[in-house]
Protein backbone atom coordinates (compact mmCIF):
# COMPACT_ATOMS: atom_id res chain seq x y z
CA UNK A 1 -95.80 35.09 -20.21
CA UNK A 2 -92.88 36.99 -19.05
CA UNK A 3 -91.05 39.51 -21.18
CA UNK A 4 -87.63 41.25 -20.53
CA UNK A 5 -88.42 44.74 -21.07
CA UNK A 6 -84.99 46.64 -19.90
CA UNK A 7 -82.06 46.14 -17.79
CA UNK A 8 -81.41 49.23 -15.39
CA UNK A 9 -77.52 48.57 -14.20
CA UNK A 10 -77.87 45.50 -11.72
CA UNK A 11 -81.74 44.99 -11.82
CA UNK A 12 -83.73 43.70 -14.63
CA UNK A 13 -87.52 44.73 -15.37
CA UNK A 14 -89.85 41.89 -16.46
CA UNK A 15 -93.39 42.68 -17.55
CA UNK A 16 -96.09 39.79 -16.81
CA UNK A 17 -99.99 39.43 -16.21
CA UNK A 18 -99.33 41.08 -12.81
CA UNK A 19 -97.16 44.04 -14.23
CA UNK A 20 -93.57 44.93 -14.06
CA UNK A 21 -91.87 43.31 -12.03
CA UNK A 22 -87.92 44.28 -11.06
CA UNK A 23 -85.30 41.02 -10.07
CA UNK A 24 -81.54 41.05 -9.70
CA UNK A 25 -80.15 40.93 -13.38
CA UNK A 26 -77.69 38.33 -11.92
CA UNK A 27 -80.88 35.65 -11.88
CA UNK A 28 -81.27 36.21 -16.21
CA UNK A 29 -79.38 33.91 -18.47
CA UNK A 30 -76.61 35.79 -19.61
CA UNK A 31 -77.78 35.74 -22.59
CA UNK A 32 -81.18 37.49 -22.36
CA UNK A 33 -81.93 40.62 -24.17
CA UNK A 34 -84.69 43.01 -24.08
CA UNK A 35 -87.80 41.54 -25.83
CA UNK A 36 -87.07 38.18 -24.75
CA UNK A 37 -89.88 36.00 -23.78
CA UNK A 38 -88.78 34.50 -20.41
CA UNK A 39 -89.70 31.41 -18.11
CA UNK A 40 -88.66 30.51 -14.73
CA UNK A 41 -86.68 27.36 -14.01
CA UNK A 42 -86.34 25.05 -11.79
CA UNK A 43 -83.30 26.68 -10.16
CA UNK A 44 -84.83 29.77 -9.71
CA UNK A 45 -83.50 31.60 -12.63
CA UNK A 46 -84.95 32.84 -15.49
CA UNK A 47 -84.01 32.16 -19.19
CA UNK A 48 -85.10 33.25 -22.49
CA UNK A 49 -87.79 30.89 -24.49
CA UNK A 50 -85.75 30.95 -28.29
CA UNK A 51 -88.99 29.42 -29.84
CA UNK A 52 -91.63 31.73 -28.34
CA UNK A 53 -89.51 34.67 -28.55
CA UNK A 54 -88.98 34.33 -32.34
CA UNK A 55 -92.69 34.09 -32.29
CA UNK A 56 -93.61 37.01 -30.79
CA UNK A 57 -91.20 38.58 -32.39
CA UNK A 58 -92.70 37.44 -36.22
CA UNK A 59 -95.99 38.69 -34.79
CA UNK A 60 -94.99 42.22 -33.94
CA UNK A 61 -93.23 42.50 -37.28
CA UNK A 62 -96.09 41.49 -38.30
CA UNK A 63 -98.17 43.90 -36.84
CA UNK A 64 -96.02 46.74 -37.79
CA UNK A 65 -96.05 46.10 -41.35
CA UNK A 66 -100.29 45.95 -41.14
CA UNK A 67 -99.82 49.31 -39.44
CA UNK A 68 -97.91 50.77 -41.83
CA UNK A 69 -99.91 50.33 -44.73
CA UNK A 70 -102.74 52.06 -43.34
């Protein structure tokens, strides 16, 4: 799983198994934000995964709220 974790003027900063990892921000869908989920396609660009990033998304709400009431 890839995530979008910032954008840094022209570069973008994606966090996988392997790390973070830094690509031109020109190879994102332009509409990827921060948080996204990403995958790679087959023309070498990346775009954002709606369904998995709503998911993850629910999950870490999710997790908040747990936190909180402790």
């Amino acid at each position: 799983m890839l995530i979008l974790d910032r954008f840094e003027e022209d570069r973008a900063f994606l966090e996988g198994e392997q790390g973070i990892f830094i690509v031109d921000r020109a190879l994102l869908s332009p509409d990827a934000v921060e948080g996204d989920v990403l995958v790679f396609t087959a023309d070498g660009r990346y775009a954002a995964d709606k369904p998995a990033t709503l998911h993850r998304r629910a999950q870490l709400r999710a997790r908040l709220t747990r936190l909180q009431k402790k």
